[in-house]
PDB file of N, CA and C in Angstrom:
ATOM      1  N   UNK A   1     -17.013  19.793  26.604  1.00  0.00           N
ATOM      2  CA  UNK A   1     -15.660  19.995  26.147  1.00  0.00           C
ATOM      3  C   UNK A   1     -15.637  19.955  24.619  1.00  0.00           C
ATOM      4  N   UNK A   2     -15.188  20.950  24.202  1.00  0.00           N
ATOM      5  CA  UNK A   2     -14.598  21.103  22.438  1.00  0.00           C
ATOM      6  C   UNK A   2     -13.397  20.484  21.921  1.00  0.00           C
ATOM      7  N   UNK A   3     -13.642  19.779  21.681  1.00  0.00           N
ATOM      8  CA  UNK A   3     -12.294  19.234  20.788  1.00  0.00           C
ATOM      9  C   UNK A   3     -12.317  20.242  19.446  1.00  0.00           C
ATOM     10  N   UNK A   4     -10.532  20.295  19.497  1.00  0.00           N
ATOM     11  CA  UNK A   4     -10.428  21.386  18.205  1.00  0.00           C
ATOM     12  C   UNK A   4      -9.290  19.676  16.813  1.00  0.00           C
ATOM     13  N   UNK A   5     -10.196  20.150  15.797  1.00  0.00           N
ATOM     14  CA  UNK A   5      -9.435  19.388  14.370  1.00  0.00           C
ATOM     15  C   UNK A   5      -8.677  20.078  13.711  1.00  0.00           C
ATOM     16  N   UNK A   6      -7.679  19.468  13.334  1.00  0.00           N
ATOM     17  CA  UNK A   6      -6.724  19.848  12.369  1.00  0.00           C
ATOM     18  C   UNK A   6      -7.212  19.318  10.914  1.00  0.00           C
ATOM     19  N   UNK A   7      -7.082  20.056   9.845  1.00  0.00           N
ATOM     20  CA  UNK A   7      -7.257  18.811   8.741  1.00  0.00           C
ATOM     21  C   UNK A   7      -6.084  18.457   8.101  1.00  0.00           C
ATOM     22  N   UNK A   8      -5.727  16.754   7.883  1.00  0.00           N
ATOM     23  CA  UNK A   8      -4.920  16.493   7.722  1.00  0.00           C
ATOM     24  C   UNK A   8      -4.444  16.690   6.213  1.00  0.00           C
ATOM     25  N   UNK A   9      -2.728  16.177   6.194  1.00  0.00           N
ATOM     26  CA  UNK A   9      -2.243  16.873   4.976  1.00  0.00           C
ATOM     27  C   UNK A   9      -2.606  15.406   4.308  1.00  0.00           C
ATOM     28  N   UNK A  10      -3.306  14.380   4.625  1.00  0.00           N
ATOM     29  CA  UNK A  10      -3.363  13.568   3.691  1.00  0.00           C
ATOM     30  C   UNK A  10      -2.158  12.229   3.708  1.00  0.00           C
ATOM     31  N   UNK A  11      -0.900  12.728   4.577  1.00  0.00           N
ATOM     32  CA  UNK A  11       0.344  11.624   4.825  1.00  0.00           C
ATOM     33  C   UNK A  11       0.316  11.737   6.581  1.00  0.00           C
ATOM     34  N   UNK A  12       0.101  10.791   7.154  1.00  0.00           N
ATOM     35  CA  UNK A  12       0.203  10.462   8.417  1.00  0.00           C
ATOM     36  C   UNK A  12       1.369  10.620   8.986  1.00  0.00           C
ATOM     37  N   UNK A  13       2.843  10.215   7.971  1.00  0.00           N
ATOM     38  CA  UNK A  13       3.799  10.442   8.694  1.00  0.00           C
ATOM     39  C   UNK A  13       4.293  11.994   8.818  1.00  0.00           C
ATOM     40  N   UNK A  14       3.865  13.188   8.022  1.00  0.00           N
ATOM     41  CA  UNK A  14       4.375  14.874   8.077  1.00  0.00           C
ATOM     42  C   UNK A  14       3.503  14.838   8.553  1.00  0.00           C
ATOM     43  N   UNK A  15       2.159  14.149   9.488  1.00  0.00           N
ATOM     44  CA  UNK A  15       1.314  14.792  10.420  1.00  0.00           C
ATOM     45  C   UNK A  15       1.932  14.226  11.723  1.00  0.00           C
ATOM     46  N   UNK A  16       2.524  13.497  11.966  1.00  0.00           N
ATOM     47  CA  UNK A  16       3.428  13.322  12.944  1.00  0.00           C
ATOM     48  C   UNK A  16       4.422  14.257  13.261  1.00  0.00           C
ATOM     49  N   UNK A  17       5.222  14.691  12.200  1.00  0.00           N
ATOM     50  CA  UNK A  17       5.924  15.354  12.798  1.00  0.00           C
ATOM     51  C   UNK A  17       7.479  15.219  12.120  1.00  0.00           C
ATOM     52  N   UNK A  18       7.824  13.983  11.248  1.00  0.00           N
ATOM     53  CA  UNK A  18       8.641  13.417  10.407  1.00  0.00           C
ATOM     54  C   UNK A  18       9.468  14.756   9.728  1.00  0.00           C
ATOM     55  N   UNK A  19      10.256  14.977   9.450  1.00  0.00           N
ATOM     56  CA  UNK A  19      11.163  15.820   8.507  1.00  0.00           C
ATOM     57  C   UNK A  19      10.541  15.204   7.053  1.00  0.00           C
ATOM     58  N   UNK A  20      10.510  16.007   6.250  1.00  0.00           N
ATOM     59  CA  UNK A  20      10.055  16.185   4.789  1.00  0.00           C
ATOM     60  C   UNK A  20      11.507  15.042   4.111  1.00  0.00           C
ATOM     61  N   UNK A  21      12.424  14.614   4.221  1.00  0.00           N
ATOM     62  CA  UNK A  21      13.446  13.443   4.133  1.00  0.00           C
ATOM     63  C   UNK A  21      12.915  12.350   5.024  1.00  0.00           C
ATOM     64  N   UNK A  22      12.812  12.356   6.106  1.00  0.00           N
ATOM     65  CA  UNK A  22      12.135  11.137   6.306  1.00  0.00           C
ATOM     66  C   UNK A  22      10.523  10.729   6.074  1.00  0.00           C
ATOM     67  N   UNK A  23       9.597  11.232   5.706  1.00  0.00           N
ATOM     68  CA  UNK A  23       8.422  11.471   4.932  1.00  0.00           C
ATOM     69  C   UNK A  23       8.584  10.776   3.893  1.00  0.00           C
ATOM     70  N   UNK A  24       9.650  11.056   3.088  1.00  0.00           N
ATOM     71  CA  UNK A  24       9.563  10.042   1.765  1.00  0.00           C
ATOM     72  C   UNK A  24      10.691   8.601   1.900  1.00  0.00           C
ATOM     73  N   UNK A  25      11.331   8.635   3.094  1.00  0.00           N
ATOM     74  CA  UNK A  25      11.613   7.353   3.314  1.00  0.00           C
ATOM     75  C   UNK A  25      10.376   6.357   3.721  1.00  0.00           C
ATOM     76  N   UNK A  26       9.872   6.984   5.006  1.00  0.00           N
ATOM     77  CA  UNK A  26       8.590   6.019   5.201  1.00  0.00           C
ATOM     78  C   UNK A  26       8.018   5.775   4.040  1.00  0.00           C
ATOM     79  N   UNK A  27       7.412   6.673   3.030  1.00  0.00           N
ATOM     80  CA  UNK A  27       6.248   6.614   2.292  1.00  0.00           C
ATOM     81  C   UNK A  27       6.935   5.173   1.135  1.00  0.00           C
ATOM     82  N   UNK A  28       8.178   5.282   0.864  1.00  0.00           N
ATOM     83  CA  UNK A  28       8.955   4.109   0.283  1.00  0.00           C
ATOM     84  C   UNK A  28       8.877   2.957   0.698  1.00  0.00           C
ATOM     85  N   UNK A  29       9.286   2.975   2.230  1.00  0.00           N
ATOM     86  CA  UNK A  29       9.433   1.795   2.720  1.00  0.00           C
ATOM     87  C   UNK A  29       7.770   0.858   3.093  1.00  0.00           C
ATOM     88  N   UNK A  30       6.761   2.341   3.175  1.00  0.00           N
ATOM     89  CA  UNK A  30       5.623   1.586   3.730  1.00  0.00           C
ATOM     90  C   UNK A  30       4.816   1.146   2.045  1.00  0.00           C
ATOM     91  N   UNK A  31       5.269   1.726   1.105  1.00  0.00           N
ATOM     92  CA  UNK A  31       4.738   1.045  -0.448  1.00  0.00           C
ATOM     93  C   UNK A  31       5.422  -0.176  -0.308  1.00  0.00           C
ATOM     94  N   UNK A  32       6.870  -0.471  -0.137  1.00  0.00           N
ATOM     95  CA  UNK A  32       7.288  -1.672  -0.326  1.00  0.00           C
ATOM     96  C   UNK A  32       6.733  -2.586   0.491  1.00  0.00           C
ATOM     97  N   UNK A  33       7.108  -2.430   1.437  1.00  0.00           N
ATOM     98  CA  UNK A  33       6.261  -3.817   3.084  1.00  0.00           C
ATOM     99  C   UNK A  33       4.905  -3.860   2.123  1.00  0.00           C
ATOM    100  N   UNK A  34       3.589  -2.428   1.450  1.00  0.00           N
ATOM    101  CA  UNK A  34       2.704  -3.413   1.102  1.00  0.00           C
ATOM    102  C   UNK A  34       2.490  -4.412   0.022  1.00  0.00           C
ATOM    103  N   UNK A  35       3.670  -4.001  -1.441  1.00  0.00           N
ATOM    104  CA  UNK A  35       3.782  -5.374  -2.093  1.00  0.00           C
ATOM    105  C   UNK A  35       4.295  -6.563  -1.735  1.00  0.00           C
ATOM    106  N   UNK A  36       5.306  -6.345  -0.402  1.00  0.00           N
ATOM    107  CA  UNK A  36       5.628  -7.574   0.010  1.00  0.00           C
ATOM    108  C   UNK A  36       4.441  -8.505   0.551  1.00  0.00           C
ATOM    109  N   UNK A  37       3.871  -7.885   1.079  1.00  0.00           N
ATOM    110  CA  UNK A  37       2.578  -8.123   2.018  1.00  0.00           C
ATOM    111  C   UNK A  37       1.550  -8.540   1.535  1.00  0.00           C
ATOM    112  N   UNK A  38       0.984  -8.619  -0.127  1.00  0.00           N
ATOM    113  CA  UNK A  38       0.251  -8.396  -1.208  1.00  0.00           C
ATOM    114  C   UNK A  38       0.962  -9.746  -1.865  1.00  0.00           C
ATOM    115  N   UNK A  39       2.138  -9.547  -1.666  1.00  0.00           N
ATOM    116  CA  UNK A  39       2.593 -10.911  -2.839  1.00  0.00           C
ATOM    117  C   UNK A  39       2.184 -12.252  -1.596  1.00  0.00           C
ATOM    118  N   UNK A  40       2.797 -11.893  -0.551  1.00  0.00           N
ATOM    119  CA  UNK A  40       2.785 -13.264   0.494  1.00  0.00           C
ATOM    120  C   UNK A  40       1.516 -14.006   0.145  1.00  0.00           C
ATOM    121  N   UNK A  41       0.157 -12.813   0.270  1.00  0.00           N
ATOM    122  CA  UNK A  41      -1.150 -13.097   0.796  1.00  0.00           C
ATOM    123  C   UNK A  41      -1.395 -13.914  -0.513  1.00  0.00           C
ATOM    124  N   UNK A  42      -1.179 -13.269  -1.940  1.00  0.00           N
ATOM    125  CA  UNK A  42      -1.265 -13.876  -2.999  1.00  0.00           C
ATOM    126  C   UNK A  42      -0.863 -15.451  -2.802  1.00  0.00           C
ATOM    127  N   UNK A  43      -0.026 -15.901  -2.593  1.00  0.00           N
ATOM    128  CA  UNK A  43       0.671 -17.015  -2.364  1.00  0.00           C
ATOM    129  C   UNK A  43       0.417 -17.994  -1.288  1.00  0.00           C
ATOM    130  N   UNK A  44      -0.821 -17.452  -0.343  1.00  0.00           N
ATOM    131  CA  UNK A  44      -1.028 -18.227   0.657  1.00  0.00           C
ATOM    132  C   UNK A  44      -0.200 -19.346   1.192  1.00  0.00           C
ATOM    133  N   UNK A  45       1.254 -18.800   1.171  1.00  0.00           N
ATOM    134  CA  UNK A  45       1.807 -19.600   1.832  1.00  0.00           C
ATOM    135  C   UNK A  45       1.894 -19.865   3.621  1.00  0.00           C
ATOM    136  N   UNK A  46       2.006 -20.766   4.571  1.00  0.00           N
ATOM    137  CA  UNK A  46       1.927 -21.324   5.885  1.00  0.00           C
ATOM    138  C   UNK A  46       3.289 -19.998   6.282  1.00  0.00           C
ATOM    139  N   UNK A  47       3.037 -19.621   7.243  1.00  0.00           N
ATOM    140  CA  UNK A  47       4.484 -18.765   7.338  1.00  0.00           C
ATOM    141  C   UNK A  47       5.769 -19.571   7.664  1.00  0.00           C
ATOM    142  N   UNK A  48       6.014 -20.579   8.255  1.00  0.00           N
ATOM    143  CA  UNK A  48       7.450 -21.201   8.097  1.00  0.00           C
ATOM    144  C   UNK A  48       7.813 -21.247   6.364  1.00  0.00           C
ATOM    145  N   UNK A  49       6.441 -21.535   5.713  1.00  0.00           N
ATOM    146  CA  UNK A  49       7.041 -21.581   4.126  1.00  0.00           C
ATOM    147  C   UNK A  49       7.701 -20.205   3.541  1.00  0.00           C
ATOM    148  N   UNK A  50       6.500 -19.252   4.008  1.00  0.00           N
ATOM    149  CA  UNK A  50       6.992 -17.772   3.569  1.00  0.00           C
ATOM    150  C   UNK A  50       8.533 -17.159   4.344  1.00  0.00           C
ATOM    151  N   UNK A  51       8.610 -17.603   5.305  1.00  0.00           N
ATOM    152  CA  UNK A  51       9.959 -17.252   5.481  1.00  0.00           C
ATOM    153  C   UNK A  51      11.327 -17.625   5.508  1.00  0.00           C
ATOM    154  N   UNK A  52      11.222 -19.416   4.653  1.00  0.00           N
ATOM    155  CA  UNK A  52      12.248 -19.793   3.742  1.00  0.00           C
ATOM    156  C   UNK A  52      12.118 -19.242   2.745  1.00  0.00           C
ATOM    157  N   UNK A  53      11.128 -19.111   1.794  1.00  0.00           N
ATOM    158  CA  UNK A  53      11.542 -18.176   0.691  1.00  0.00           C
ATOM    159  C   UNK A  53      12.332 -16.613   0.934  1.00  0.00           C
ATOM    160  N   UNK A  54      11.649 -16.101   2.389  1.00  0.00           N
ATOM    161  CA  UNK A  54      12.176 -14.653   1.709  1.00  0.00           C
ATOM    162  C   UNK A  54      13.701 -14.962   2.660  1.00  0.00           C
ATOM    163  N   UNK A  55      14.039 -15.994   3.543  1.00  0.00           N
ATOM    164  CA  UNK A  55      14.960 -16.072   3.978  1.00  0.00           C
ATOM    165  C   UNK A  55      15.218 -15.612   5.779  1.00  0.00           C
ATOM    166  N   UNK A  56      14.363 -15.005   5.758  1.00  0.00           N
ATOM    167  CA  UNK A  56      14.309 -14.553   7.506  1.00  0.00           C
ATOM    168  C   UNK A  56      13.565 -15.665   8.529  1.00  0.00           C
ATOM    169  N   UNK A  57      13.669 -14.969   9.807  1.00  0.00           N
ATOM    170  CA  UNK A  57      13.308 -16.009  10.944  1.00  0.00           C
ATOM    171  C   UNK A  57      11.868 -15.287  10.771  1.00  0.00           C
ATOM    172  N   UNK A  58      11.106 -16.484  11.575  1.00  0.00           N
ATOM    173  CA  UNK A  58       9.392 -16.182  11.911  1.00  0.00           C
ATOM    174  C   UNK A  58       9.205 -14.905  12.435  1.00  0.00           C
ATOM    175  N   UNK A  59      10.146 -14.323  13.246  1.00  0.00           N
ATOM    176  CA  UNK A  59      10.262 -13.567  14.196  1.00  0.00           C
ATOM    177  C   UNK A  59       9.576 -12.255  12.877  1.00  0.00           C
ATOM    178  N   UNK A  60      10.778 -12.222  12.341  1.00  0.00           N
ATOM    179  CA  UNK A  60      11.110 -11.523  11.410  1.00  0.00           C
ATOM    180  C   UNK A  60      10.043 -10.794  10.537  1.00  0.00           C
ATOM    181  N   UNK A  61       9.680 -12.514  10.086  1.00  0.00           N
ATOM    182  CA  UNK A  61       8.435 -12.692   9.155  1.00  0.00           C
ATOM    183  C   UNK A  61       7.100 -12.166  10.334  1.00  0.00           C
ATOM    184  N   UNK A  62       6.697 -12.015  11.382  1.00  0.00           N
ATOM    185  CA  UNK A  62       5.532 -11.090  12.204  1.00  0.00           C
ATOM    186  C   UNK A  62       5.741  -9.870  12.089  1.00  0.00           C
ATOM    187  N   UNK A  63       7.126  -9.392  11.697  1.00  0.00           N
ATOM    188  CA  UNK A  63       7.253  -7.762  11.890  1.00  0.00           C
ATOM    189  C   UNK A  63       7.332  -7.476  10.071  1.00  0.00           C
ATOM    190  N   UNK A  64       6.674  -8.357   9.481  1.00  0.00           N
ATOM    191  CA  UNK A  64       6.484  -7.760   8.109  1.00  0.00           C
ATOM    192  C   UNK A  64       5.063  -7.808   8.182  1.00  0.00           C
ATOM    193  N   UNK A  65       4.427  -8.552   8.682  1.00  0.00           N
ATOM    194  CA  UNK A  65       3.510  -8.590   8.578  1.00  0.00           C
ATOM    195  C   UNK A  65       2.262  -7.708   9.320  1.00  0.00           C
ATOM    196  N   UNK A  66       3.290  -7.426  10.400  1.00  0.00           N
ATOM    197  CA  UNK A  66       2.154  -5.916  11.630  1.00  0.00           C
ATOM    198  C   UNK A  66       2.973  -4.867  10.846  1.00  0.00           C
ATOM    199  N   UNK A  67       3.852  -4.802   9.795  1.00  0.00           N
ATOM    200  CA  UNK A  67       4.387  -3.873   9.450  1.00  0.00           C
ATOM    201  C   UNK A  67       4.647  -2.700  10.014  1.00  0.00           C
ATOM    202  N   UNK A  68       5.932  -3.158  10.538  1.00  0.00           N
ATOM    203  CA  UNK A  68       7.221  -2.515  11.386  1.00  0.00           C
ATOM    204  C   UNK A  68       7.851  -2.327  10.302  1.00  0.00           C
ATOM    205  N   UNK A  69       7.865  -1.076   9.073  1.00  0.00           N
ATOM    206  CA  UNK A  69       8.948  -0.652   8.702  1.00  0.00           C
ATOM    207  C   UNK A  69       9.988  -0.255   9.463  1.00  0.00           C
ATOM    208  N   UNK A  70       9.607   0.329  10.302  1.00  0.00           N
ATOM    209  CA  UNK A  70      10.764   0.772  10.692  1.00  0.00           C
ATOM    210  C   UNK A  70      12.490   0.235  11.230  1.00  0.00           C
ATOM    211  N   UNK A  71      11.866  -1.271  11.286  1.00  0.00           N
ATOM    212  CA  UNK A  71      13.337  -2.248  11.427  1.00  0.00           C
ATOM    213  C   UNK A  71      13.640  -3.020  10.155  1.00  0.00           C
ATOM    214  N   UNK A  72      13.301  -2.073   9.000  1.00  0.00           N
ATOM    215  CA  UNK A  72      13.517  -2.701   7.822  1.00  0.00           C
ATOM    216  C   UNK A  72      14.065  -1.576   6.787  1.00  0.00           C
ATOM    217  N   UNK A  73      15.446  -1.968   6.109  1.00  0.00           N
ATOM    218  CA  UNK A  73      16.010  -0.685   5.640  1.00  0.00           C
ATOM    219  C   UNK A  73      15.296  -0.888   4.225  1.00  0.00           C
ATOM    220  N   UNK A  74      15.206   0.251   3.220  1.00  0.00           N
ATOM    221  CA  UNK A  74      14.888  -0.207   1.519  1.00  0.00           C
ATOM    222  C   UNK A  74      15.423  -1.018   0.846  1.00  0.00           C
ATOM    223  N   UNK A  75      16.533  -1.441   1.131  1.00  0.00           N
ATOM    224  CA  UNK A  75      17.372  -2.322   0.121  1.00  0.00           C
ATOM    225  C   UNK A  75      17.396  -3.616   0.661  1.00  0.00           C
ATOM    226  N   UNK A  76      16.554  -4.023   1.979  1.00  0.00           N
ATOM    227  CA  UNK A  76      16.173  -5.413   2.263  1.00  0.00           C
ATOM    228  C   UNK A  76      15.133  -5.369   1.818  1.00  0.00           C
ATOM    229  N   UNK A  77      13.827  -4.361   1.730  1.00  0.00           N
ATOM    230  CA  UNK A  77      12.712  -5.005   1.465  1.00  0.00           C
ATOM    231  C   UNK A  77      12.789  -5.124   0.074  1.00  0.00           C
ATOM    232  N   UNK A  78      13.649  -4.478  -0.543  1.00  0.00           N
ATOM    233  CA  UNK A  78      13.733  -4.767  -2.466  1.00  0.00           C
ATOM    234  C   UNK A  78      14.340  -5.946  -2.605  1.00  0.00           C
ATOM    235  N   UNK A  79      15.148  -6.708  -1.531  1.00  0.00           N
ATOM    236  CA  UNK A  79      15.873  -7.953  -1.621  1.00  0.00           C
ATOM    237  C   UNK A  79      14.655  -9.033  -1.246  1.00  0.00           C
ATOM    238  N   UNK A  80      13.553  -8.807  -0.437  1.00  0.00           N
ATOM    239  CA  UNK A  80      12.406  -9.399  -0.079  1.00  0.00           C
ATOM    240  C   UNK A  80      11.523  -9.646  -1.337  1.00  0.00           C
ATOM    241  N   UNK A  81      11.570  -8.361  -2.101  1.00  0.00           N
ATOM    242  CA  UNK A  81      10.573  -8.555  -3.113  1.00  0.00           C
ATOM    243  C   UNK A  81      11.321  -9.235  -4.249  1.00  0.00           C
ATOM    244  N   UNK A  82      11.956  -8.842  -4.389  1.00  0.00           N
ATOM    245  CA  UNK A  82      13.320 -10.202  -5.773  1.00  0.00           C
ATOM    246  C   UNK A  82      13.019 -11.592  -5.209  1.00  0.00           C
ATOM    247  N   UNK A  83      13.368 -11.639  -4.249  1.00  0.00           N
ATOM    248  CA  UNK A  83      12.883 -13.538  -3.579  1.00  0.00           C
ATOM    249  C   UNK A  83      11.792 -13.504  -3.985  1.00  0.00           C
ATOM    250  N   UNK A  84      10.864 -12.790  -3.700  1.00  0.00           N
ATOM    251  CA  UNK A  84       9.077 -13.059  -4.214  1.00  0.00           C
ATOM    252  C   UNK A  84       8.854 -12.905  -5.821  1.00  0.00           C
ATOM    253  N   UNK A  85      10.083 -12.301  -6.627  1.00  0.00           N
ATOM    254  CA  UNK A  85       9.804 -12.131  -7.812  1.00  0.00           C
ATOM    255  C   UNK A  85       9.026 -11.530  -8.214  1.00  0.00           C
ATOM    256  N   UNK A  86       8.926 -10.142  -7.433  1.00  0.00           N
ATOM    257  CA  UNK A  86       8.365  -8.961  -7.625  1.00  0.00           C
ATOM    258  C   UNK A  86       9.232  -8.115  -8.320  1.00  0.00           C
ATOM    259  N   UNK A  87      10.148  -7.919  -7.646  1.00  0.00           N
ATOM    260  CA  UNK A  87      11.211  -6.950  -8.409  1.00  0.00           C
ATOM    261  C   UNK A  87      12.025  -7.229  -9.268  1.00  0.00           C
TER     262      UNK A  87
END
């Protein structure tokens, strides 16, 4: 059996299938989750600590961390990164 390749455009989400508007939402939201993600690790904080600072439940704080943008709008994760004193 032949498998046939595509070569990719280089963004995973317009190889999905995403509208060229949502393409650059993901590509936003998935830069932000990784400075959030980048500052935490920096900080080696215990996660009950990390998620009094940024203010959310644990719950919360696992879906930043398997990075689930997608239940996270831009203007929380820029409110995430101001608590971390990133932004």
């Amino acid at each position: 059996m032949r498998l046939k390749m595509t070569r990719s455009s280089g963004n995973v989400f317009s190889a999905v299938g995403f509208s060229a508007e949502e393409v650059e939402h993901l590509k936003v939201r998935a830069d932000l989750l990784i400075q959030i993600q980048t500052a935490l690790k920096a900080r080696a904080l215990k996660p009950a600590e990390a998620a009094k600072l940024l203010g959310v439940s644990q719950p919360s704080l696992n879906d930043l961390a398997s990075g689930r943008i997608d239940i996270f709008s831009i203007d929380s994760l820029i409110d995430l990164l101001a608590r971390l004193g990133v932004a």
